[in-house]
PDB file of N, CA and C in Angstrom:
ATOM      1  N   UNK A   1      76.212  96.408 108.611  1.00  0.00           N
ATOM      2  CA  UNK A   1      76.862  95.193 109.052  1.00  0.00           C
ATOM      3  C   UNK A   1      78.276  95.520 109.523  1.00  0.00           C
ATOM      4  N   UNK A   2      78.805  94.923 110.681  1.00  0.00           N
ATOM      5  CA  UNK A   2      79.935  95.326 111.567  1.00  0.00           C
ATOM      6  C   UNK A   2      81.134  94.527 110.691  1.00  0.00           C
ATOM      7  N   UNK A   3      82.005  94.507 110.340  1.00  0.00           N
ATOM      8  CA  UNK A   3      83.236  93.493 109.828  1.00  0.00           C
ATOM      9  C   UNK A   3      83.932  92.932 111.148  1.00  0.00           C
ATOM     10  N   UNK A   4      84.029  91.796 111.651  1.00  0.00           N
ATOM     11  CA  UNK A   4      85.010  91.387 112.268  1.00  0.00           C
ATOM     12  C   UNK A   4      86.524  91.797 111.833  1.00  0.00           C
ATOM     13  N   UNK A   5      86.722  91.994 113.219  1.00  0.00           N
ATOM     14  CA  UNK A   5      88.418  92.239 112.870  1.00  0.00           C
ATOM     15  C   UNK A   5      89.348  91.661 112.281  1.00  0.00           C
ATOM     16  N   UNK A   6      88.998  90.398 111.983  1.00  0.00           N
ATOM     17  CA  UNK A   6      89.849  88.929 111.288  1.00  0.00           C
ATOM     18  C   UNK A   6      89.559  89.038 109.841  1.00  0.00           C
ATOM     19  N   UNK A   7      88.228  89.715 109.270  1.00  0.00           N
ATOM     20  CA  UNK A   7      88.132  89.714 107.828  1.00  0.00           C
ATOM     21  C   UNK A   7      88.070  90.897 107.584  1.00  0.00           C
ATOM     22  N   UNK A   8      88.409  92.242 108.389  1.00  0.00           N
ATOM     23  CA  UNK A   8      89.046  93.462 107.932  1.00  0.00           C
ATOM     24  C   UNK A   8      90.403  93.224 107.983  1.00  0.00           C
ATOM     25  N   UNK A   9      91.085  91.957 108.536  1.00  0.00           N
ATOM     26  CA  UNK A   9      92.754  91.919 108.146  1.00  0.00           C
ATOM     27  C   UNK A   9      93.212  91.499 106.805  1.00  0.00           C
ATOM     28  N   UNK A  10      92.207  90.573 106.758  1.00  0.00           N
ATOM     29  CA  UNK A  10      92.053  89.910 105.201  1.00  0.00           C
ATOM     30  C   UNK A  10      91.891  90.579 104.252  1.00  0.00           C
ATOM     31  N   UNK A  11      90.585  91.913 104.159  1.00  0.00           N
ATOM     32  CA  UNK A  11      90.749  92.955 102.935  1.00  0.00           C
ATOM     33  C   UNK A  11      91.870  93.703 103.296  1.00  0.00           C
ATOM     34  N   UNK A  12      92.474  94.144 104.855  1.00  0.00           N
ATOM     35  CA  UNK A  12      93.392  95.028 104.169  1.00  0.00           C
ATOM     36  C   UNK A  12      94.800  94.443 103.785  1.00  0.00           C
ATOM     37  N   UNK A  13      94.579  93.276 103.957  1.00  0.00           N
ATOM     38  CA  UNK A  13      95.896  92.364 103.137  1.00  0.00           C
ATOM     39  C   UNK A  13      95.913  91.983 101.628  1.00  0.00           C
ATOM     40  N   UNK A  14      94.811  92.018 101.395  1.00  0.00           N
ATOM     41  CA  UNK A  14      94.096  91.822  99.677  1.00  0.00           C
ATOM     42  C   UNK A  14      94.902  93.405  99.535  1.00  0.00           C
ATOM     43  N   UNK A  15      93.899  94.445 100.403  1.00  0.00           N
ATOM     44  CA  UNK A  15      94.312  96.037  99.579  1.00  0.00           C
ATOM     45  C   UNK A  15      95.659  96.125  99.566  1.00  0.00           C
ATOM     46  N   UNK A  16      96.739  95.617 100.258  1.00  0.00           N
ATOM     47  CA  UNK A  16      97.920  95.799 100.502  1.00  0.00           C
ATOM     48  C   UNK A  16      98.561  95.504  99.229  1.00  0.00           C
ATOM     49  N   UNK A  17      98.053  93.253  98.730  1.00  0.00           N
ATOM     50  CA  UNK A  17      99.195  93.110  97.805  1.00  0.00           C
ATOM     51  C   UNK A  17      98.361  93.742  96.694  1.00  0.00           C
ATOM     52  N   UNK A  18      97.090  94.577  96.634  1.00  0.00           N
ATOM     53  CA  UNK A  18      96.524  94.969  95.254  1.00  0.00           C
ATOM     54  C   UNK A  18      97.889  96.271  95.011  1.00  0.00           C
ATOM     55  N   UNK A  19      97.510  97.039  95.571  1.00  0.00           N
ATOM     56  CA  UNK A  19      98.256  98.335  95.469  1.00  0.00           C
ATOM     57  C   UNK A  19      99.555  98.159  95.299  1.00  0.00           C
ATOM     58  N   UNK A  20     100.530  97.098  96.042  1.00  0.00           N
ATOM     59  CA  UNK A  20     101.734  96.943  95.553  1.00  0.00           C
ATOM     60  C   UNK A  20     102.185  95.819  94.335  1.00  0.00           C
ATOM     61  N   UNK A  21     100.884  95.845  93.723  1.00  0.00           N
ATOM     62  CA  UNK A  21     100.977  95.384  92.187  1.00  0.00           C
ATOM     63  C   UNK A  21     100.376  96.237  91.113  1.00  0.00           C
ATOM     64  N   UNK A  22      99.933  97.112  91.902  1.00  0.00           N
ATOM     65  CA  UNK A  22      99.457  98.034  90.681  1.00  0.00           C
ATOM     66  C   UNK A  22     100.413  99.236  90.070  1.00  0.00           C
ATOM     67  N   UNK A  23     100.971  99.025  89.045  1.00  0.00           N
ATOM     68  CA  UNK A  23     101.857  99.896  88.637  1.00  0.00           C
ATOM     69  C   UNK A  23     101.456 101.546  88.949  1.00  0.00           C
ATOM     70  N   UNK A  24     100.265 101.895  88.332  1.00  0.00           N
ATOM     71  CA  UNK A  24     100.409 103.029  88.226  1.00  0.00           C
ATOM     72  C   UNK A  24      99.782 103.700  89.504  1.00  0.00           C
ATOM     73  N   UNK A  25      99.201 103.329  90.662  1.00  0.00           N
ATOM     74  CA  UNK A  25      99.053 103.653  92.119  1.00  0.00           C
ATOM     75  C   UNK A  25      99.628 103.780  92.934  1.00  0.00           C
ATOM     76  N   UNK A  26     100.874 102.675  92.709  1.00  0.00           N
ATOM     77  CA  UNK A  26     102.189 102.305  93.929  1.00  0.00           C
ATOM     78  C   UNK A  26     103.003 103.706  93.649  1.00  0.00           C
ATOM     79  N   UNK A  27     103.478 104.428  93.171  1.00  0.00           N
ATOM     80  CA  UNK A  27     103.940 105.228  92.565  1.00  0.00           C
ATOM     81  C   UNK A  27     103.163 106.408  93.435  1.00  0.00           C
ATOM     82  N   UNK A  28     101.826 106.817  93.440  1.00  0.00           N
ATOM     83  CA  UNK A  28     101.461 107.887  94.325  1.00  0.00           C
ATOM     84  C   UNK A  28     100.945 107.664  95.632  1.00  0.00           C
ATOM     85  N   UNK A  29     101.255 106.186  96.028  1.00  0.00           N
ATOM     86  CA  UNK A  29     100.758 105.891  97.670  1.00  0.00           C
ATOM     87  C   UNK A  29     102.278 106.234  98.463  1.00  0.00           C
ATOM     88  N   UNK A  30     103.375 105.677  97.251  1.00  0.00           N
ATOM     89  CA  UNK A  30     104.766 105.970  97.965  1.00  0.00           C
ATOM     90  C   UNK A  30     105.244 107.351  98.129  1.00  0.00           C
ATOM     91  N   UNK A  31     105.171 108.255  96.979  1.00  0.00           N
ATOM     92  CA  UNK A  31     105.062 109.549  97.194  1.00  0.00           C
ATOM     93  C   UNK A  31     104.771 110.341  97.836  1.00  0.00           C
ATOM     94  N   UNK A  32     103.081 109.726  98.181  1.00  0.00           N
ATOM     95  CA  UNK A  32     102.407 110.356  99.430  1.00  0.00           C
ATOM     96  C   UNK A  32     102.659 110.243 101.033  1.00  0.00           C
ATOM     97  N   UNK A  33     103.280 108.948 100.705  1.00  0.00           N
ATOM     98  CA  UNK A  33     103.768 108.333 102.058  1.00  0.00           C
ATOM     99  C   UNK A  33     105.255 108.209 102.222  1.00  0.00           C
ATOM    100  N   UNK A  34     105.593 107.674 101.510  1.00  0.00           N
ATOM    101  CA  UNK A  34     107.312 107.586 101.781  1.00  0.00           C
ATOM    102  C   UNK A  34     107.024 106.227 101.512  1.00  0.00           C
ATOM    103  N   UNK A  35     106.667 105.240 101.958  1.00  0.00           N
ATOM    104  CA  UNK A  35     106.455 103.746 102.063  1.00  0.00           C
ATOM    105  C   UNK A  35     107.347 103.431 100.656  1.00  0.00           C
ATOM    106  N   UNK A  36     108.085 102.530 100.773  1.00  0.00           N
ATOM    107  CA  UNK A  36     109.086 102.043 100.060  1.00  0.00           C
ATOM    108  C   UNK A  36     108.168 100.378  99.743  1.00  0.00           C
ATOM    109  N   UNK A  37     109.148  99.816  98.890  1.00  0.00           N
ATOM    110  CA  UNK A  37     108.870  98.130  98.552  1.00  0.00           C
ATOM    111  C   UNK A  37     109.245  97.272  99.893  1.00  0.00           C
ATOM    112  N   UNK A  38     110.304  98.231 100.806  1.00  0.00           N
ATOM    113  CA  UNK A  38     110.605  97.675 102.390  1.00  0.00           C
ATOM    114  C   UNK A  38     109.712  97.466 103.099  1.00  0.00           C
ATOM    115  N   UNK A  39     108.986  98.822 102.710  1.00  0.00           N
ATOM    116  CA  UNK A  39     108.212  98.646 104.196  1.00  0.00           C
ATOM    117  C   UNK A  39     107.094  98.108 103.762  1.00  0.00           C
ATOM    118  N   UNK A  40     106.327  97.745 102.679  1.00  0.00           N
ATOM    119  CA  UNK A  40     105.440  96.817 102.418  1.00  0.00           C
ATOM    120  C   UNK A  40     106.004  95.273 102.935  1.00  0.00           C
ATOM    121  N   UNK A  41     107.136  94.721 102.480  1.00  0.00           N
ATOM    122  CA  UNK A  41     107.297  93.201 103.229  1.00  0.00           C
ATOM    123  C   UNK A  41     107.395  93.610 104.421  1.00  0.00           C
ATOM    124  N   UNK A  42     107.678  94.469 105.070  1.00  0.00           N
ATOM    125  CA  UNK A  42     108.157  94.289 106.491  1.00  0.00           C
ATOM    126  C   UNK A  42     106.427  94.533 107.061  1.00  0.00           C
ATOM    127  N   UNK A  43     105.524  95.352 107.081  1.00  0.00           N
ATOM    128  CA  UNK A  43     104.341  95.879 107.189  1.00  0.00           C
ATOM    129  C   UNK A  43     103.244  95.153 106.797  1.00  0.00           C
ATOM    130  N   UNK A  44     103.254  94.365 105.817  1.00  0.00           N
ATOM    131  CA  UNK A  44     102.183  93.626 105.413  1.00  0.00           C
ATOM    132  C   UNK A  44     101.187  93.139 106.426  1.00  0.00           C
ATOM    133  N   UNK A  45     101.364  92.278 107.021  1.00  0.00           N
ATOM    134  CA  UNK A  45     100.645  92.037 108.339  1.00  0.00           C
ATOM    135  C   UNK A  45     100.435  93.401 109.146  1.00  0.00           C
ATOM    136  N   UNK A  46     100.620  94.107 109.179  1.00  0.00           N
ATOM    137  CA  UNK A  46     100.257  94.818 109.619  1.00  0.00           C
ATOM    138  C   UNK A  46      99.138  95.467 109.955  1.00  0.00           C
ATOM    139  N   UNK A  47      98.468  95.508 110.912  1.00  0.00           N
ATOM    140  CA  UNK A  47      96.553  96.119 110.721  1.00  0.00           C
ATOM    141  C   UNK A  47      96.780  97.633 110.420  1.00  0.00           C
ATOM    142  N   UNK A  48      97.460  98.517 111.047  1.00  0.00           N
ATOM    143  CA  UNK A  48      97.786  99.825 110.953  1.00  0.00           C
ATOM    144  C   UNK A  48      98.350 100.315 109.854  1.00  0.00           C
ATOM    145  N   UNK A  49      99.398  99.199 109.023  1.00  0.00           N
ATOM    146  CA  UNK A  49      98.960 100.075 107.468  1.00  0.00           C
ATOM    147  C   UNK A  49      98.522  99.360 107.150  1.00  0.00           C
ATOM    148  N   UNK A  50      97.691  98.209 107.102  1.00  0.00           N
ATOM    149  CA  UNK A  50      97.117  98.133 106.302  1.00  0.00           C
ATOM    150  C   UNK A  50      95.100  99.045 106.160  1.00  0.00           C
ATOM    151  N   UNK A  51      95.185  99.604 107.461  1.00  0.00           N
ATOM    152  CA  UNK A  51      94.549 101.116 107.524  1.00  0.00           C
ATOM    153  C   UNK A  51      94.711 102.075 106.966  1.00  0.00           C
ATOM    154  N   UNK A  52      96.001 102.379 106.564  1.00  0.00           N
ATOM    155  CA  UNK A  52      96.836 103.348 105.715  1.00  0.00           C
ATOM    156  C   UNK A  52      96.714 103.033 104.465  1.00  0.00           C
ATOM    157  N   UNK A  53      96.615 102.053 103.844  1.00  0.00           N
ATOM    158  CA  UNK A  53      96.433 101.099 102.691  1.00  0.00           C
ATOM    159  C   UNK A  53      94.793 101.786 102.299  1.00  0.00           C
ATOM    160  N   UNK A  54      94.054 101.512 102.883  1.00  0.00           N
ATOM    161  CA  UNK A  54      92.901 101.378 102.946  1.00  0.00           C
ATOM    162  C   UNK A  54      92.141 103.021 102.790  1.00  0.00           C
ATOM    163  N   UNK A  55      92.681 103.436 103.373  1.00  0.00           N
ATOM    164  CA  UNK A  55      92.762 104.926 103.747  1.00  0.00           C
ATOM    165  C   UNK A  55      92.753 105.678 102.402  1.00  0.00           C
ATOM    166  N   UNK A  56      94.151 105.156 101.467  1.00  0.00           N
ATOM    167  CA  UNK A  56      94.479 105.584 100.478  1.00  0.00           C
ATOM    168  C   UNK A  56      93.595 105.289  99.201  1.00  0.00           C
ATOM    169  N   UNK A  57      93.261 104.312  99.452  1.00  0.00           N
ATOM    170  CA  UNK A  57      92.162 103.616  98.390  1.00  0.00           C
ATOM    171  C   UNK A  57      91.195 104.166  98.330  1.00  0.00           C
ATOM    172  N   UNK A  58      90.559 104.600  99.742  1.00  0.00           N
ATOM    173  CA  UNK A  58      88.971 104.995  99.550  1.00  0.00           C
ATOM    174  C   UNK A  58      89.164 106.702  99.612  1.00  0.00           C
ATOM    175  N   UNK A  59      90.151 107.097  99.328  1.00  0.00           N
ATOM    176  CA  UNK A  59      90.147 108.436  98.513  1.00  0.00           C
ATOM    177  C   UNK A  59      89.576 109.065  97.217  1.00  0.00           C
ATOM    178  N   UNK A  60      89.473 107.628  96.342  1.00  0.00           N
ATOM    179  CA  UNK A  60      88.940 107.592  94.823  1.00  0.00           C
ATOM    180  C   UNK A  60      88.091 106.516  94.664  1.00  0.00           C
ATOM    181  N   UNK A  61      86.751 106.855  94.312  1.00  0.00           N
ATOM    182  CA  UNK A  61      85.490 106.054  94.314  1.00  0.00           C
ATOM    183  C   UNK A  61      86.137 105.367  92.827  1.00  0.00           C
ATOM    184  N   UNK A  62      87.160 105.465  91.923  1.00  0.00           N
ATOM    185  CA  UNK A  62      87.374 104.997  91.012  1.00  0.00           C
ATOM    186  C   UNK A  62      88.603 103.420  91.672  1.00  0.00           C
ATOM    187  N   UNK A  63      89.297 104.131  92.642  1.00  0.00           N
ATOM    188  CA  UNK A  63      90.001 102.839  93.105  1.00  0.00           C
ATOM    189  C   UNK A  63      89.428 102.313  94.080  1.00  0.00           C
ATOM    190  N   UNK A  64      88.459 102.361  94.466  1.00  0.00           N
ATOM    191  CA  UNK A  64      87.446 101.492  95.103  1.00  0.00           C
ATOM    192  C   UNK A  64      87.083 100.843  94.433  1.00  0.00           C
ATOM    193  N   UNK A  65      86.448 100.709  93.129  1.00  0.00           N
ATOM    194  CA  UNK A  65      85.971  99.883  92.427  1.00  0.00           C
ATOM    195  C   UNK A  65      86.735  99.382  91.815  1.00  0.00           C
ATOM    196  N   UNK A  66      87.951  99.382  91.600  1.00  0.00           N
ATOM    197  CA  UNK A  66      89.208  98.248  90.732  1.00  0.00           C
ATOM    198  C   UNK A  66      89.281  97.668  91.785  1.00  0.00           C
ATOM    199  N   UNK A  67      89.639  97.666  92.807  1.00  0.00           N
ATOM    200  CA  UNK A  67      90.216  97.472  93.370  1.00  0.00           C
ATOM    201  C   UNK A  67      89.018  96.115  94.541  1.00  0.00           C
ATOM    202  N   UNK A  68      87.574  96.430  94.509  1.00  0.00           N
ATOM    203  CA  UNK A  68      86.812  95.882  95.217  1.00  0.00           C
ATOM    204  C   UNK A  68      86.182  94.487  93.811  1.00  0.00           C
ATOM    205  N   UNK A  69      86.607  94.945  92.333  1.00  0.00           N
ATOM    206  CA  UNK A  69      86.134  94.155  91.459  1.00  0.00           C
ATOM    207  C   UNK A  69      87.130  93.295  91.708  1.00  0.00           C
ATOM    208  N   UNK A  70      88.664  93.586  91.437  1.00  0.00           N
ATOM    209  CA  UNK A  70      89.898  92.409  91.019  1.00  0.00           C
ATOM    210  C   UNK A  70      89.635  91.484  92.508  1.00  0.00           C
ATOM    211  N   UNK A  71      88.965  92.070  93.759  1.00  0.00           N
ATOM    212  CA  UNK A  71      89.452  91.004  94.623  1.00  0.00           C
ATOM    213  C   UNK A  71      87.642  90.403  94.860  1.00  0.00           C
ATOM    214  N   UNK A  72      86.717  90.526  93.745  1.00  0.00           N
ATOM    215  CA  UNK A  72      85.309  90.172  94.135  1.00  0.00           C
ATOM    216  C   UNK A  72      84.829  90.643  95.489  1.00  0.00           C
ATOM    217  N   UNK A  73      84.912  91.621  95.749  1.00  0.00           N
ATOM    218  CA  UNK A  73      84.274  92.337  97.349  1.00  0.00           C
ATOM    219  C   UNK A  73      83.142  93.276  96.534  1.00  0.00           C
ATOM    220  N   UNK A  74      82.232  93.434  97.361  1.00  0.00           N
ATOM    221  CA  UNK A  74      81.170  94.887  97.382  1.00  0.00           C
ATOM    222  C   UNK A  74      81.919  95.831  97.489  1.00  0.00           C
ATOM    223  N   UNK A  75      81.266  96.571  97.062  1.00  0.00           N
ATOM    224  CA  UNK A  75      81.953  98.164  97.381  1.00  0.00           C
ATOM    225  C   UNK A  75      81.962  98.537  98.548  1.00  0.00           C
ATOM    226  N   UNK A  76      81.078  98.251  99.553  1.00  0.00           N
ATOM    227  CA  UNK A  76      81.154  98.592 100.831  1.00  0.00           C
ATOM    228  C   UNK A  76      82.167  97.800 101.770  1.00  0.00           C
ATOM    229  N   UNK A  77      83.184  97.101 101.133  1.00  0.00           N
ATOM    230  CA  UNK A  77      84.219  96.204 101.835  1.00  0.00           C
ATOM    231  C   UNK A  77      85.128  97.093 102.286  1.00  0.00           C
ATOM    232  N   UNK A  78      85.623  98.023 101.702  1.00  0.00           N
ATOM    233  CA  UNK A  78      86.686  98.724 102.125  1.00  0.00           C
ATOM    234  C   UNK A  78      86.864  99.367 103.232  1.00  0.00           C
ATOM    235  N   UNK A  79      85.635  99.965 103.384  1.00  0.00           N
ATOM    236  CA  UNK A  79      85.184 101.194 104.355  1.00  0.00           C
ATOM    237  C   UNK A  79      84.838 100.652 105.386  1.00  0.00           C
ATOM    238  N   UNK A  80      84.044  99.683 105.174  1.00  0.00           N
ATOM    239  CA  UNK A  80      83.845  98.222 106.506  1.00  0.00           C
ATOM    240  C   UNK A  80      85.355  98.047 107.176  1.00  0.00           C
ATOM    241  N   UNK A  81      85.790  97.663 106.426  1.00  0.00           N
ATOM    242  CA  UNK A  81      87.372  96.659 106.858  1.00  0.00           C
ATOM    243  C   UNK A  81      88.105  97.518 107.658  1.00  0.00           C
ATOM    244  N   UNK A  82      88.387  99.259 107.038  1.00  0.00           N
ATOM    245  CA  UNK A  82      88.807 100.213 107.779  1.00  0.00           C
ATOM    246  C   UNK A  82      88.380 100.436 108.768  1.00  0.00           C
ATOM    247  N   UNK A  83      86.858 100.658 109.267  1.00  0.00           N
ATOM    248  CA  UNK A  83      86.294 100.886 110.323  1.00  0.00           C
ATOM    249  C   UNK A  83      86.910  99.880 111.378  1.00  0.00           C
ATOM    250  N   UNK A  84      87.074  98.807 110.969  1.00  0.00           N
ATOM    251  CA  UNK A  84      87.004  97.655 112.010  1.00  0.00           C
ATOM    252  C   UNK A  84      88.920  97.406 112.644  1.00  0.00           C
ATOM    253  N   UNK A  85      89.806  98.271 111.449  1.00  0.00           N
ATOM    254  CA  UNK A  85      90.881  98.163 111.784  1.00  0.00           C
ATOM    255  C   UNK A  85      91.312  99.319 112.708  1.00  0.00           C
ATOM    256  N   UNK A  86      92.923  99.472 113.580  1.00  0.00           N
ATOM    257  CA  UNK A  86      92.655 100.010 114.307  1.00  0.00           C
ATOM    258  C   UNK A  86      92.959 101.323 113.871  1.00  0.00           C
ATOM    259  N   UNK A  87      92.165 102.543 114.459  1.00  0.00           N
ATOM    260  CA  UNK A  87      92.353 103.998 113.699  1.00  0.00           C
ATOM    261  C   UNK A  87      91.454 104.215 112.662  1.00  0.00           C
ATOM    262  N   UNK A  88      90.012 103.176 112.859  1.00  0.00           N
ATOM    263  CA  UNK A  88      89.332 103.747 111.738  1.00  0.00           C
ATOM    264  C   UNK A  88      87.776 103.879 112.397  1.00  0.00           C
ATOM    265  N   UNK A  89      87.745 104.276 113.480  1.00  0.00           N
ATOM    266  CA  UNK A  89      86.540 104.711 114.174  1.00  0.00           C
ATOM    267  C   UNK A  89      86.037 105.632 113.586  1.00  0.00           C
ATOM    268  N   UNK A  90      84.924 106.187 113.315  1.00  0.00           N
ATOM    269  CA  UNK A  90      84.271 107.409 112.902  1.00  0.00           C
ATOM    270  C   UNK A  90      83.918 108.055 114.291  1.00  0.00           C
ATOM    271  N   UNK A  91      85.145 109.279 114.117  1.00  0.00           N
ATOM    272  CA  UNK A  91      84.679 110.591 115.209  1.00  0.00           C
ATOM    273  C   UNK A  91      83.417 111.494 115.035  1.00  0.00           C
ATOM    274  N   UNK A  92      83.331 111.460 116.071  1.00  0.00           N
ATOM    275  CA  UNK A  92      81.454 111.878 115.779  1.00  0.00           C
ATOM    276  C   UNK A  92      81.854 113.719 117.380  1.00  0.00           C
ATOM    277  N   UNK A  93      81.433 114.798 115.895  1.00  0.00           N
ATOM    278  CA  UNK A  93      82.041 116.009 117.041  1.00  0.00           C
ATOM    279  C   UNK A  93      80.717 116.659 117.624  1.00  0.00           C
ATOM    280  N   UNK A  94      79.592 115.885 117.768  1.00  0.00           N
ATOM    281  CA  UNK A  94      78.318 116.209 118.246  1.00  0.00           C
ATOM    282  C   UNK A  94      78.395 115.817 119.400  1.00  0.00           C
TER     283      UNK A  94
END
């Protein structure tokens, strides 16, 4: 199933304020990124991090699932939502 682009903005706005409430995650998305508490208000709307957001999440099949339970999504929401945002095409090198 394809995600419209309007409800991959919506999970990655869910993934956005999840992660910048989660104490002990925000801490290694900023690290990894630099991303400050700034650039989350300023970025929020954002489709492109919130790709980056998304990105970071589905690194750990363990924060996929906090993270797809606290906001009631399937597990397959994340990876959907990314696909559909921009920069999340699957390159295909065949």
């Amino acid at each position: 199933m394809v995600m419209s682009r309007e409800s991959a903005e919506t999970v990655g706005l869910q993934a956005v304020a999840w992660l910048a409430s989660n104490d002990d995650l925000l801490p290694v998305f900023s690290g990894a990124t630099g991303a400050g508490e700034a650039e989350f208000r300023v970025n929020l709307q954002d489709p492109e991090f919130q790709g980056a957001v998304l990105d970071f999440i589905l690194m750990d099949d363990a924060w996929i699932a906090a993270f797809c339970d606290a906001q009631g999504l399937g597990y397959d929401a994340p990876m959907q939502a990314r696909a559909a945002l921009p920069g999340g095409a699957q390159v295909h090198w065949t």
